[in-house]
PDB file of N, CA and C in Angstrom:
ATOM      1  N   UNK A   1     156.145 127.478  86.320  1.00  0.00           N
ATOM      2  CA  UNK A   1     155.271 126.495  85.734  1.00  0.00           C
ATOM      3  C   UNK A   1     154.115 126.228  86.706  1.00  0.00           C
ATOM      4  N   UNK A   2     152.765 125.679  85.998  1.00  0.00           N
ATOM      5  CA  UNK A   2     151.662 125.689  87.183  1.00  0.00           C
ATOM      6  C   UNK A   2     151.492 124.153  87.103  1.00  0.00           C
ATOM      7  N   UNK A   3     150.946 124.249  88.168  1.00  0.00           N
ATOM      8  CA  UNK A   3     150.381 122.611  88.446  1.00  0.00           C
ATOM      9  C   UNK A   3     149.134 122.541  87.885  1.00  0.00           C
ATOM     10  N   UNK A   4     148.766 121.211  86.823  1.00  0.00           N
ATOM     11  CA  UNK A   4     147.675 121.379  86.257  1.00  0.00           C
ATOM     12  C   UNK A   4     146.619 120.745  86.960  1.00  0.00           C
ATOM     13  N   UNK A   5     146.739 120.446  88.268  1.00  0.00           N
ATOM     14  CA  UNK A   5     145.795 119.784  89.181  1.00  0.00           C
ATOM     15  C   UNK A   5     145.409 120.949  89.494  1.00  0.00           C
ATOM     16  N   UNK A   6     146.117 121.641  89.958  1.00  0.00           N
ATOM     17  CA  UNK A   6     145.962 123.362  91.246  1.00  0.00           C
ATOM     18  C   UNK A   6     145.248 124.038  89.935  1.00  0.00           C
ATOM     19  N   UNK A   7     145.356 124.317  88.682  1.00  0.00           N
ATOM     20  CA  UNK A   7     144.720 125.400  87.682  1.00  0.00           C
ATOM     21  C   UNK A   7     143.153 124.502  87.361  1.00  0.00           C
ATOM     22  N   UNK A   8     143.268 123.390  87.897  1.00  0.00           N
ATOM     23  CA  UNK A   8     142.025 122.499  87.674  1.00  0.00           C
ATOM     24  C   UNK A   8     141.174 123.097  88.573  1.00  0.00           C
ATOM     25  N   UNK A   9     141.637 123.049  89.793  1.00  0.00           N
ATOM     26  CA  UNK A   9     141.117 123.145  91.066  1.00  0.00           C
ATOM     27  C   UNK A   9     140.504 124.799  91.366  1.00  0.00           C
ATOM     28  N   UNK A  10     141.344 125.371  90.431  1.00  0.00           N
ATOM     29  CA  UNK A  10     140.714 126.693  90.676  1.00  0.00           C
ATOM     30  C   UNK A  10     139.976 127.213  89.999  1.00  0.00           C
ATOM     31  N   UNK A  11     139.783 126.556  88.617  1.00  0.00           N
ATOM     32  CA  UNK A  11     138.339 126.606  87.563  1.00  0.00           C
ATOM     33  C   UNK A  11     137.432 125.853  88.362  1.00  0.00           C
ATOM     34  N   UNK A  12     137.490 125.008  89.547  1.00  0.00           N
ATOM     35  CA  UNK A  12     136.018 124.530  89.128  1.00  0.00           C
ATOM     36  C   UNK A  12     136.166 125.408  90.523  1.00  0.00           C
ATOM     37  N   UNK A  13     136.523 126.127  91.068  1.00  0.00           N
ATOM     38  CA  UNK A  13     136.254 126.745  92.380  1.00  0.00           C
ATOM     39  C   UNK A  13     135.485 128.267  91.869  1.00  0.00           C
ATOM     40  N   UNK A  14     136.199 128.635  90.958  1.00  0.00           N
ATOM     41  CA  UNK A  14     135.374 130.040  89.761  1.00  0.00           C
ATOM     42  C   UNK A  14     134.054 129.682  89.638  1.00  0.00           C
ATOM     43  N   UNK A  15     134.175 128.545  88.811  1.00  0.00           N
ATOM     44  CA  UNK A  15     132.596 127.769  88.016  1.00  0.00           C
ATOM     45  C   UNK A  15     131.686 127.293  89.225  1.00  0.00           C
ATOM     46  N   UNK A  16     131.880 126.912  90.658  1.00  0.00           N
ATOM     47  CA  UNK A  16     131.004 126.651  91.737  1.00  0.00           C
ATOM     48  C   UNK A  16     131.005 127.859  92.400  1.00  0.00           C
ATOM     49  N   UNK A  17     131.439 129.153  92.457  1.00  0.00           N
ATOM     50  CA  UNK A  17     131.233 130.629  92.957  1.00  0.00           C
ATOM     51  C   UNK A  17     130.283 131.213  92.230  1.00  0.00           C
ATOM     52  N   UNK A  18     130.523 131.023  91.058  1.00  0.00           N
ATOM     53  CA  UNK A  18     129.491 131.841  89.721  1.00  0.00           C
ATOM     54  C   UNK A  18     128.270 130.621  89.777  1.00  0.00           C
ATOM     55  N   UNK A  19     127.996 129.366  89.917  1.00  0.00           N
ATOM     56  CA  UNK A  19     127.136 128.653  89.698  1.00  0.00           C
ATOM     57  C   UNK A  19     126.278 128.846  91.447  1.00  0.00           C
ATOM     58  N   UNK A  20     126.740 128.971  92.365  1.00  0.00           N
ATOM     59  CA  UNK A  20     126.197 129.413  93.489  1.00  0.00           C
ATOM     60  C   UNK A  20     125.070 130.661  93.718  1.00  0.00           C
ATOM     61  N   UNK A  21     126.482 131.712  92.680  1.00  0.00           N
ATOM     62  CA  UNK A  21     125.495 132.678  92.708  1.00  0.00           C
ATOM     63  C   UNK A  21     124.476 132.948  92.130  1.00  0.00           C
ATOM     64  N   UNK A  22     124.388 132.152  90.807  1.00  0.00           N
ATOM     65  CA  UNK A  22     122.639 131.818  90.096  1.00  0.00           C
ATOM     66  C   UNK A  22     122.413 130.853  91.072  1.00  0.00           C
ATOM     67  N   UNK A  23     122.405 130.044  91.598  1.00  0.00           N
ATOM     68  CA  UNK A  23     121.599 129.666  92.495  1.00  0.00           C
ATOM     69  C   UNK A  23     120.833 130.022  93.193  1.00  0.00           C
ATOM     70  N   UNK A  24     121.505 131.147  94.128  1.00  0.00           N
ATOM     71  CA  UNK A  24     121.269 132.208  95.358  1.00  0.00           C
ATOM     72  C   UNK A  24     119.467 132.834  94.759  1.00  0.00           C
ATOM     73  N   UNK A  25     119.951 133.329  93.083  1.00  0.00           N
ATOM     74  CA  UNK A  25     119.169 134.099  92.953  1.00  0.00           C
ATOM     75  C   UNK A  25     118.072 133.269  92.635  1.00  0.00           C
ATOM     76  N   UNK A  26     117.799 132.203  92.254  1.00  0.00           N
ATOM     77  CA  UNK A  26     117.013 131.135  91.734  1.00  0.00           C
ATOM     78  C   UNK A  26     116.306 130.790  93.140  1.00  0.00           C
ATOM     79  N   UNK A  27     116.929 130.311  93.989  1.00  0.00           N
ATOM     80  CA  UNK A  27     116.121 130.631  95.549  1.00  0.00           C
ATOM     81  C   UNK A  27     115.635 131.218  96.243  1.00  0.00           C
ATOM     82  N   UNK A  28     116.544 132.669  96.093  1.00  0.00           N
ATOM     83  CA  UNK A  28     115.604 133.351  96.510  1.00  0.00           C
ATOM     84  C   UNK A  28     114.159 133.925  95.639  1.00  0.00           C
ATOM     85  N   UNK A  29     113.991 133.546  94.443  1.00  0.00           N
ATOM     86  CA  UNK A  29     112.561 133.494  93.699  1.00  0.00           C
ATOM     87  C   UNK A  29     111.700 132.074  94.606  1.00  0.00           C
ATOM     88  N   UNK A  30     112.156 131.101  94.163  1.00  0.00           N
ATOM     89  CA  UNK A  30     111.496 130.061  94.908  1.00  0.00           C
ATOM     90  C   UNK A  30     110.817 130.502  96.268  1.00  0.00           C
ATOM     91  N   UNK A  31     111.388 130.998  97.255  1.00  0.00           N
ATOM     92  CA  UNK A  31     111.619 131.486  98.294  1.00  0.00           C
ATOM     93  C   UNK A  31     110.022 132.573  98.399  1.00  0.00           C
ATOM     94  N   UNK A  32     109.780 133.171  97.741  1.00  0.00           N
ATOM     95  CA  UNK A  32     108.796 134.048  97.200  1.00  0.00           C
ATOM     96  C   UNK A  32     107.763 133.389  96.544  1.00  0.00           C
ATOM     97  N   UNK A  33     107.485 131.980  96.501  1.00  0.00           N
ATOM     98  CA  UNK A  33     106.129 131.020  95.985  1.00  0.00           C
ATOM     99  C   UNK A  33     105.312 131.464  97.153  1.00  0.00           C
ATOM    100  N   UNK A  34     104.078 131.325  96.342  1.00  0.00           N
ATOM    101  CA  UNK A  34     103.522 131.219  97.664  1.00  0.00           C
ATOM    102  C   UNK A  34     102.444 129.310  97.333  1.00  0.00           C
ATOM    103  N   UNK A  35     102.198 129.118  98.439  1.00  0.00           N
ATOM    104  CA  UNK A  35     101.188 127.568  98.127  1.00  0.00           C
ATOM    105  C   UNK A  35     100.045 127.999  98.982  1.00  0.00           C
ATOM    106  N   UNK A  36      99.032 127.617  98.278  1.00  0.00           N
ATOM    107  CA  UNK A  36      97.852 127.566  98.685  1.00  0.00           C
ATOM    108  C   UNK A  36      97.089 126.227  99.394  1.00  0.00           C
ATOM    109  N   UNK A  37      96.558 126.691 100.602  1.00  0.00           N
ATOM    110  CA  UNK A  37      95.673 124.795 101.286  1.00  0.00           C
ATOM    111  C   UNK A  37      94.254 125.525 101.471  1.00  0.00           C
ATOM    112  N   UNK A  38      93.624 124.039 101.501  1.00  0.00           N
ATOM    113  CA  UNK A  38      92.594 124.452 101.898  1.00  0.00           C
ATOM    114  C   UNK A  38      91.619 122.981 102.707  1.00  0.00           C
ATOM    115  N   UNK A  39      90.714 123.426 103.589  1.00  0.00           N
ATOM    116  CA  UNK A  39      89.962 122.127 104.041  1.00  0.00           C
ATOM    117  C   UNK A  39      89.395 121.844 102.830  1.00  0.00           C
ATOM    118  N   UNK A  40      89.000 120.232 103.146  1.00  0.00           N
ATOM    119  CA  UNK A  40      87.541 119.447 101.628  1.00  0.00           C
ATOM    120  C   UNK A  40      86.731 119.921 101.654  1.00  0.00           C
ATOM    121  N   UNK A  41      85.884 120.801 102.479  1.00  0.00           N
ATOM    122  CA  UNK A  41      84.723 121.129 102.214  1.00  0.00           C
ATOM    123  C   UNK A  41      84.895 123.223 101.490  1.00  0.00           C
ATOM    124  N   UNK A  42      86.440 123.070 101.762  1.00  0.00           N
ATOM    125  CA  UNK A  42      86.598 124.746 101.033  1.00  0.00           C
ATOM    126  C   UNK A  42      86.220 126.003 102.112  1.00  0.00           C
ATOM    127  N   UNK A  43      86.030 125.752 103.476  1.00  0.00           N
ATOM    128  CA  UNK A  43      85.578 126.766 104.699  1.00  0.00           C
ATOM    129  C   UNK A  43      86.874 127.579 105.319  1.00  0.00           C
ATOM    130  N   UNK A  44      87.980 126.859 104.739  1.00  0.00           N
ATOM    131  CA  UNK A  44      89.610 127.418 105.287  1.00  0.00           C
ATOM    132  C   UNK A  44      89.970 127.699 104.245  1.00  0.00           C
ATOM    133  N   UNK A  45      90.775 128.900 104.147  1.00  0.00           N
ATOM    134  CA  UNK A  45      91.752 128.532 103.190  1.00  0.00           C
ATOM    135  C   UNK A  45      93.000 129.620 103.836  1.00  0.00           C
ATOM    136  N   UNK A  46      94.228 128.866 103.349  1.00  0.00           N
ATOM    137  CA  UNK A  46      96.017 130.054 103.762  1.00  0.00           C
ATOM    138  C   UNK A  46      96.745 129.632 102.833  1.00  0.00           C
ATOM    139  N   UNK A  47      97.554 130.733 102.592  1.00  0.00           N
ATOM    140  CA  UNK A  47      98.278 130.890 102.266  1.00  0.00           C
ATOM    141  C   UNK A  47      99.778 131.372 102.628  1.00  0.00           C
ATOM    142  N   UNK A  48     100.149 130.363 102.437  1.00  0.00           N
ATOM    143  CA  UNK A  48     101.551 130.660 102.458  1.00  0.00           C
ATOM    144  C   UNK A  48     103.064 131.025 101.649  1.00  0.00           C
ATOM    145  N   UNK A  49     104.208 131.062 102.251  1.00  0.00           N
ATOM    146  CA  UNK A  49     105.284 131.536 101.380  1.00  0.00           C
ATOM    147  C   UNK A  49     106.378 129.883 102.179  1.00  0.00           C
ATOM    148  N   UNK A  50     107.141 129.982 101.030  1.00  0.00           N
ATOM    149  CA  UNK A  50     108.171 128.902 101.186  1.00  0.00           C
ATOM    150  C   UNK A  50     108.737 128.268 102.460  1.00  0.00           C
ATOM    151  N   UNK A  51     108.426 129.738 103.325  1.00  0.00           N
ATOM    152  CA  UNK A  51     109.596 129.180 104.502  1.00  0.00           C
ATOM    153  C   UNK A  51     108.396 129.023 105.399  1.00  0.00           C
ATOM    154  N   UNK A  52     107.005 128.998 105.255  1.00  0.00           N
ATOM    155  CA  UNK A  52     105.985 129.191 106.315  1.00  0.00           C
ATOM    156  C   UNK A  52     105.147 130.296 106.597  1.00  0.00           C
ATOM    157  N   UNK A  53     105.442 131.333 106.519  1.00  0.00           N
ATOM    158  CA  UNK A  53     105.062 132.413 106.804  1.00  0.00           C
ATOM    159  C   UNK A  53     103.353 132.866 106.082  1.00  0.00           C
ATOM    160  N   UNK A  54     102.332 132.982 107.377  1.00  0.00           N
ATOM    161  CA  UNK A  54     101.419 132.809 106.846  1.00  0.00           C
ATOM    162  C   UNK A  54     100.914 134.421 106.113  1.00  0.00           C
ATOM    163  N   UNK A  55     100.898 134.108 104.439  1.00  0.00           N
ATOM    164  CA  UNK A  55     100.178 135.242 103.909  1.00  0.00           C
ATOM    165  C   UNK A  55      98.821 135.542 104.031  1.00  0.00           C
ATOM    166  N   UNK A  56      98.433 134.486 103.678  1.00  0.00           N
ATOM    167  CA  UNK A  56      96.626 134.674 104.185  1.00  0.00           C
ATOM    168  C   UNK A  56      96.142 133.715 104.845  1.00  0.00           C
ATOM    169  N   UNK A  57      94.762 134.225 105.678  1.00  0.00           N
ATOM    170  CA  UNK A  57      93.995 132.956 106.312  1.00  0.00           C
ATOM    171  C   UNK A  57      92.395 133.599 106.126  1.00  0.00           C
ATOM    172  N   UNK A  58      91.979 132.934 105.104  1.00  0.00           N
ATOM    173  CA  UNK A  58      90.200 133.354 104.504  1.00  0.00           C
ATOM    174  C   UNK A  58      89.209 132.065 105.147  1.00  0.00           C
ATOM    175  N   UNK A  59      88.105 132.846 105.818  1.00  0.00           N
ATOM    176  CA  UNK A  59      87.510 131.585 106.339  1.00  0.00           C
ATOM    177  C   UNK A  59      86.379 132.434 105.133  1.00  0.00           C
ATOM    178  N   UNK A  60      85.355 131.496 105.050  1.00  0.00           N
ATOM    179  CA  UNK A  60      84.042 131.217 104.331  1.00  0.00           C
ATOM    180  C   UNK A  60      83.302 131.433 105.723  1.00  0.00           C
ATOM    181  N   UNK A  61      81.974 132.478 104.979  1.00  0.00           N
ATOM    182  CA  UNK A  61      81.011 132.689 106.197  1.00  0.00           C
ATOM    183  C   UNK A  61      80.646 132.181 107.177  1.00  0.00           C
ATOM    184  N   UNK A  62      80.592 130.743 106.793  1.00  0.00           N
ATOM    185  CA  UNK A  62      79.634 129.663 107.744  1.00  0.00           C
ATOM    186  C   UNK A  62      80.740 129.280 108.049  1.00  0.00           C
ATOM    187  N   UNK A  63      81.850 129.243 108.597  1.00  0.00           N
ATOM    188  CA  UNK A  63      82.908 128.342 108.693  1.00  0.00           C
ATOM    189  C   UNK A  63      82.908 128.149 110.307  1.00  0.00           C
ATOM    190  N   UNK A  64      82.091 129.471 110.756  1.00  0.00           N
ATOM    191  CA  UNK A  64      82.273 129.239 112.624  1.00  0.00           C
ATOM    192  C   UNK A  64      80.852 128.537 112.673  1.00  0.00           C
ATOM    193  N   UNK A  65      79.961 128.601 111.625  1.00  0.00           N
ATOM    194  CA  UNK A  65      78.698 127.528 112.005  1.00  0.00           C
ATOM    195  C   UNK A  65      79.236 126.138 111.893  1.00  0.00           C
ATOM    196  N   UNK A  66      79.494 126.116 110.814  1.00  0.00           N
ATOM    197  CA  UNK A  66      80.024 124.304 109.968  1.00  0.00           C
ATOM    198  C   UNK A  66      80.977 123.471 111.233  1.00  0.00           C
ATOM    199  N   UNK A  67      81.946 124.363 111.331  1.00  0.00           N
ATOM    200  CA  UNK A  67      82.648 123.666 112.996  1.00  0.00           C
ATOM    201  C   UNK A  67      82.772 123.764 114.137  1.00  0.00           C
ATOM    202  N   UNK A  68      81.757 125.123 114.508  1.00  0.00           N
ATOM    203  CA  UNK A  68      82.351 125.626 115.586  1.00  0.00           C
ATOM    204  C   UNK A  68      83.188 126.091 116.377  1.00  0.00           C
ATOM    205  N   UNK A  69      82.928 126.857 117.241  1.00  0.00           N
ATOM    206  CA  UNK A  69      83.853 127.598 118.025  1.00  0.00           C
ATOM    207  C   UNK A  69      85.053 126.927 118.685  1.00  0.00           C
ATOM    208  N   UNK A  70      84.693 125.508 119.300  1.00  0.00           N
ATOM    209  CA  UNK A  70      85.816 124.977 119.654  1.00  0.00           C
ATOM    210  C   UNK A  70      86.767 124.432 118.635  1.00  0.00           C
ATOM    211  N   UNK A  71      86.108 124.305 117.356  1.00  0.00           N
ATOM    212  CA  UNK A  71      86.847 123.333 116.887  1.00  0.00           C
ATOM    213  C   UNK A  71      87.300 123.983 115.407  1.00  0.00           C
ATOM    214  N   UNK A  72      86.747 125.361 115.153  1.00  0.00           N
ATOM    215  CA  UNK A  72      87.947 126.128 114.269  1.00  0.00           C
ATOM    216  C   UNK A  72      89.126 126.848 113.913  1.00  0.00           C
ATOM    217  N   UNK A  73      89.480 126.713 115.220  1.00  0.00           N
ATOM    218  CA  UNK A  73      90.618 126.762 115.716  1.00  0.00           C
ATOM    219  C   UNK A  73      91.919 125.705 115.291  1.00  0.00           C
ATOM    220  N   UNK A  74      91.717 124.614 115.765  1.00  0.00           N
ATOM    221  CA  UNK A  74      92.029 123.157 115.240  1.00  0.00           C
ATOM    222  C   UNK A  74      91.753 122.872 113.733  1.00  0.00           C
ATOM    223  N   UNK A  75      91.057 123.344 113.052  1.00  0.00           N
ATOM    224  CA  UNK A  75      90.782 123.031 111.776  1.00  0.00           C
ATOM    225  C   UNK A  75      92.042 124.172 111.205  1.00  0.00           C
ATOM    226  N   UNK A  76      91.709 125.227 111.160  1.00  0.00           N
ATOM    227  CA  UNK A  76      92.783 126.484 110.711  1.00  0.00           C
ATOM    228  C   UNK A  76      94.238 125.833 110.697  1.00  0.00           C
ATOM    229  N   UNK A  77      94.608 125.860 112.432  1.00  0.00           N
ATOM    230  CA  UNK A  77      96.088 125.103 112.644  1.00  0.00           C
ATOM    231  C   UNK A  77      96.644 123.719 111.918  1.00  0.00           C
ATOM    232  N   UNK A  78      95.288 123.141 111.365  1.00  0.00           N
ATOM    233  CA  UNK A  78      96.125 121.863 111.087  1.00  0.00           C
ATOM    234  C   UNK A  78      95.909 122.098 109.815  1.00  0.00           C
ATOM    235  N   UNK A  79      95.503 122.933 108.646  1.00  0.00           N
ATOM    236  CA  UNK A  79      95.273 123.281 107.428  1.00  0.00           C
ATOM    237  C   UNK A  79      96.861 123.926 107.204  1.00  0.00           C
ATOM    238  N   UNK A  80      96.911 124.554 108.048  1.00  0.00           N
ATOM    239  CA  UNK A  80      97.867 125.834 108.051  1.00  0.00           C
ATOM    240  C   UNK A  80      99.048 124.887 108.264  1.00  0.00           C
ATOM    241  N   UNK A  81      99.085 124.295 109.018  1.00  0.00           N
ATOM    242  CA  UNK A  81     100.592 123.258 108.967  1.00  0.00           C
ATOM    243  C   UNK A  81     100.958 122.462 108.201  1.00  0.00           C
ATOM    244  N   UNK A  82      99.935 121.836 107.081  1.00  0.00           N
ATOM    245  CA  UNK A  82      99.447 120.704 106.218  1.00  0.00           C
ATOM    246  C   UNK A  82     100.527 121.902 104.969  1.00  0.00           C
ATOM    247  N   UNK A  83      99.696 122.585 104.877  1.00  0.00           N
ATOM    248  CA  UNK A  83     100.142 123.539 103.515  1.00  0.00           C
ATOM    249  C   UNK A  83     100.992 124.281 103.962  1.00  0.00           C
ATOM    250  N   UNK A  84     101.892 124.340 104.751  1.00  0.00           N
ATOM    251  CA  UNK A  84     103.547 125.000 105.484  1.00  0.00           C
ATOM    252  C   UNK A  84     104.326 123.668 105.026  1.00  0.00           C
ATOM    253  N   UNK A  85     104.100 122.455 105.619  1.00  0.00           N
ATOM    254  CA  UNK A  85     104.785 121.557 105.554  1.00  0.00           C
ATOM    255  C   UNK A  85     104.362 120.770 103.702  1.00  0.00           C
ATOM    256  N   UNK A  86     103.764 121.283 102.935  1.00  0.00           N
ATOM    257  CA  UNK A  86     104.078 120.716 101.397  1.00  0.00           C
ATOM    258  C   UNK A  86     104.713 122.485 100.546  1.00  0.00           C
ATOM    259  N   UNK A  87     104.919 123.453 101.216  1.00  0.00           N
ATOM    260  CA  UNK A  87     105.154 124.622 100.776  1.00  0.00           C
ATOM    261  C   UNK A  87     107.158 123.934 101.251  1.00  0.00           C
ATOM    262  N   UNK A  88     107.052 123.785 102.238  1.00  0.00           N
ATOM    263  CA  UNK A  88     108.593 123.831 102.199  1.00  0.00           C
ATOM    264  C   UNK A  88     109.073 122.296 102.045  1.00  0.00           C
ATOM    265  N   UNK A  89     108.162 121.245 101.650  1.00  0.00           N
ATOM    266  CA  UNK A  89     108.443 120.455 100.586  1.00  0.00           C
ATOM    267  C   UNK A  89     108.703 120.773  99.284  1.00  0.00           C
ATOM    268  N   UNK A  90     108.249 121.610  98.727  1.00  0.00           N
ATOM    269  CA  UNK A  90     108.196 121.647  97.449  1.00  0.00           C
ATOM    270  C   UNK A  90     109.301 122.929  97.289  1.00  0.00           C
ATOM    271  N   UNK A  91     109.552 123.676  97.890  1.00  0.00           N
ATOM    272  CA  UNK A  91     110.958 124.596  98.308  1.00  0.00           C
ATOM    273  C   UNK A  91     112.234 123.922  98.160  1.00  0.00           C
ATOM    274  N   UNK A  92     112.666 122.639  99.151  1.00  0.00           N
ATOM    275  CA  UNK A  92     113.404 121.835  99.099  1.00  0.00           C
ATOM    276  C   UNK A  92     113.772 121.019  98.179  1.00  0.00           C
ATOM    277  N   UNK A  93     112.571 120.714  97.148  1.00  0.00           N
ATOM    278  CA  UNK A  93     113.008 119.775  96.272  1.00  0.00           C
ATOM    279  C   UNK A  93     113.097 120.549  94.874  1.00  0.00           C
ATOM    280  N   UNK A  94     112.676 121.738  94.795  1.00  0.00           N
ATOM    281  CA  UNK A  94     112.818 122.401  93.832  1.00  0.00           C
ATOM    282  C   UNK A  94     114.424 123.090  94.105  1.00  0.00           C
ATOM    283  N   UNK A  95     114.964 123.482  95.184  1.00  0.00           N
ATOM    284  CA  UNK A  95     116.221 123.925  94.860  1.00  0.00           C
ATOM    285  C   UNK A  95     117.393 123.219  94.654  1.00  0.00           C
ATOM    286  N   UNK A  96     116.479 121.215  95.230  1.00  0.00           N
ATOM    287  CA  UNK A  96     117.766 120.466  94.766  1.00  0.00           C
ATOM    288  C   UNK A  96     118.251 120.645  93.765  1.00  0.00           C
ATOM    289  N   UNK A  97     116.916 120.439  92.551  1.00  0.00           N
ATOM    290  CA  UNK A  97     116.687 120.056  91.137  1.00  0.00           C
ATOM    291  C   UNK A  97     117.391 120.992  90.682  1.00  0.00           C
ATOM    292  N   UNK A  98     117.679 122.436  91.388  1.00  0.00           N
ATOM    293  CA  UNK A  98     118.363 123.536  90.462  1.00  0.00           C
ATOM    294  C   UNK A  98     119.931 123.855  90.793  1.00  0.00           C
ATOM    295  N   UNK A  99     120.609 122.800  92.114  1.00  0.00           N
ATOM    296  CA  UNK A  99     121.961 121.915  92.554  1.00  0.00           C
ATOM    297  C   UNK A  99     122.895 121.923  90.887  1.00  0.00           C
ATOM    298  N   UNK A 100     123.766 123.101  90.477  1.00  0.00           N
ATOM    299  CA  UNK A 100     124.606 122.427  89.655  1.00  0.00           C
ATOM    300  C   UNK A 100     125.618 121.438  89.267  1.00  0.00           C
ATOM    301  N   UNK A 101     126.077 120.485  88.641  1.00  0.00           N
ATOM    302  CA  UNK A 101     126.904 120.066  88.342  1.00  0.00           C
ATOM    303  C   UNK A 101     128.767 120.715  88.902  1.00  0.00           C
ATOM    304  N   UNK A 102     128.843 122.098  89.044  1.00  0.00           N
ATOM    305  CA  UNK A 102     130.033 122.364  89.468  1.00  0.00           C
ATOM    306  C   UNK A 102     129.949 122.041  90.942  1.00  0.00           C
ATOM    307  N   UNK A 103     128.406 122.434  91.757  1.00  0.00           N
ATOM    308  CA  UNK A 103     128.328 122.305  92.955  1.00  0.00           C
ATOM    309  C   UNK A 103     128.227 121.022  93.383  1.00  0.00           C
ATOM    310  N   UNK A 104     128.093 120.197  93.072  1.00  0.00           N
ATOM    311  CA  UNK A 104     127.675 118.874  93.246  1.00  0.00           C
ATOM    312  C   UNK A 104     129.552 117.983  93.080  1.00  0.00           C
ATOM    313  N   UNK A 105     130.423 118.725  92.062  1.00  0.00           N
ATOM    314  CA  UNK A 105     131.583 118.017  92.406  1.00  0.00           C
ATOM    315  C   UNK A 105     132.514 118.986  93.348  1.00  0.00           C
ATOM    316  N   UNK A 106     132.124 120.257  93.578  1.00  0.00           N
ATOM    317  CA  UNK A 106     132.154 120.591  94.394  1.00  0.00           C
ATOM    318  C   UNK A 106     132.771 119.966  96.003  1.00  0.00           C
ATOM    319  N   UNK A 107     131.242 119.583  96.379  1.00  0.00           N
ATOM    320  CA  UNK A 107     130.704 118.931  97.773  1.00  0.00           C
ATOM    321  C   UNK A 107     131.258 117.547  97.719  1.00  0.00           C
ATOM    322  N   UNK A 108     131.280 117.035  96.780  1.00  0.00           N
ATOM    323  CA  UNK A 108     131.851 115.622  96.518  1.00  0.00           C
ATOM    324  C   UNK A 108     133.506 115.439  96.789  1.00  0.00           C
ATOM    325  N   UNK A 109     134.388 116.469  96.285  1.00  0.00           N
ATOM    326  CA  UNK A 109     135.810 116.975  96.808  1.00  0.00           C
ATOM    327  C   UNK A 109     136.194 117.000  97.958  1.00  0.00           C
ATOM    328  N   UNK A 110     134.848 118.044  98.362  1.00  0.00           N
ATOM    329  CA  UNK A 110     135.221 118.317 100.147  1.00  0.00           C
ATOM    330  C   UNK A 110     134.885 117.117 100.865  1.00  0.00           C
ATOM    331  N   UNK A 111     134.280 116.540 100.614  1.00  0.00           N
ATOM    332  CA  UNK A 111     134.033 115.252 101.374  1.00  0.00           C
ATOM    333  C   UNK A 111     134.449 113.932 101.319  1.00  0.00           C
ATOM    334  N   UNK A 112     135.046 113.856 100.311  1.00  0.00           N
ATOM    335  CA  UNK A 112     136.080 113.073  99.840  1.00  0.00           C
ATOM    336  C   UNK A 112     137.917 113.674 101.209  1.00  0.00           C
ATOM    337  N   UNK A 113     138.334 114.793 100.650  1.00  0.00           N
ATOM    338  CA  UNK A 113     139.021 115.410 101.511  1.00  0.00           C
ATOM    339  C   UNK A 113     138.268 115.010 103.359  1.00  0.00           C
ATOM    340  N   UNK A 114     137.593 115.609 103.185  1.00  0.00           N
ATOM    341  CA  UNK A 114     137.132 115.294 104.884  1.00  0.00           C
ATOM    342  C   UNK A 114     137.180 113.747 105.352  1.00  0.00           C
ATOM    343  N   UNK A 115     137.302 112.984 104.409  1.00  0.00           N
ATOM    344  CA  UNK A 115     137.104 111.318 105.203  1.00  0.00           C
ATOM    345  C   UNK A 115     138.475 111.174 105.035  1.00  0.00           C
ATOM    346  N   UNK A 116     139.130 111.353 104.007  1.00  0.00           N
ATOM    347  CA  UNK A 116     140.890 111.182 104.463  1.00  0.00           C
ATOM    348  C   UNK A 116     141.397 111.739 105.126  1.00  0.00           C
ATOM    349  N   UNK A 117     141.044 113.182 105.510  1.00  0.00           N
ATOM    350  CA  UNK A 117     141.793 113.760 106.849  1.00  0.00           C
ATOM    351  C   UNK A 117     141.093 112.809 108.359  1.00  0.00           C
ATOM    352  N   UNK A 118     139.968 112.479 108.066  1.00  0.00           N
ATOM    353  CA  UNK A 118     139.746 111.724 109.508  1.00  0.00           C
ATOM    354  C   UNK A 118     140.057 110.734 109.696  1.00  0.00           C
ATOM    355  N   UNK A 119     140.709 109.430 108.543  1.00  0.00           N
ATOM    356  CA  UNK A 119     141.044 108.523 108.511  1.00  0.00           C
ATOM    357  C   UNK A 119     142.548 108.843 108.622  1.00  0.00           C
ATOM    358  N   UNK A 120     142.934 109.595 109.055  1.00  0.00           N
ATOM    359  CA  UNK A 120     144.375 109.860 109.421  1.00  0.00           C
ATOM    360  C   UNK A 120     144.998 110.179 110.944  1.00  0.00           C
TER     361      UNK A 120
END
């Protein structure tokens, strides 16, 4: 005879293996966005991919007149970090949103389990 807790326990362990693995693949698309920044006046522009990685960096002709030598340097880097850091904002909150329901009671189990084994 089976325990209908244990045959519980091992459907939703099936259903969070198989729901993981559309996940996996759902991220790694995300993963492959790319986001675009650019300065206000439009003299920078990069591109990037999810995790940072810079795909492009297009300056506009005048862009070493408009700021200069010392200071396009500093303009680039802080464009380029601006649009890294809303690229893997928007990475993060898009793979919550795609977090299933099996995975989510999942994590909720194990951590449930983990505070009673430490409270012991």
């Amino acid at each position: 005879m089976t325990d209908p807790e244990e045959d519980g326990q091992v459907e939703l362990a099936e259903a969070t293996a198989a729901a993981l693995e559309r996940m996996g693949e759902a991220a790694r698309r995300l993963a492959a966005k790319e986001t675009e920044g650019h300065t206000r006046d439009g003299r920078v522009t990069v591109r990037v991919d999810a995790a940072g990685t810079v795909v492009r960096i297009r300056l506009a002709d005048d862009a070493v007149r408009g700021y200069g030598h010392a200071r396009l340097g500093a303009v680039v880097a802080r464009t380029l970090r601006a649009t890294q850091e809303r690229a893997r904002a928007a990475y993060e909150r898009e793979v919550a949103e795609l977090t299933p329901p099996e995975v989510a009671e999942s994590r909720r189990l194990v951590e449930e389990a983990q505070r009673r084994g430490a409270a012991t």
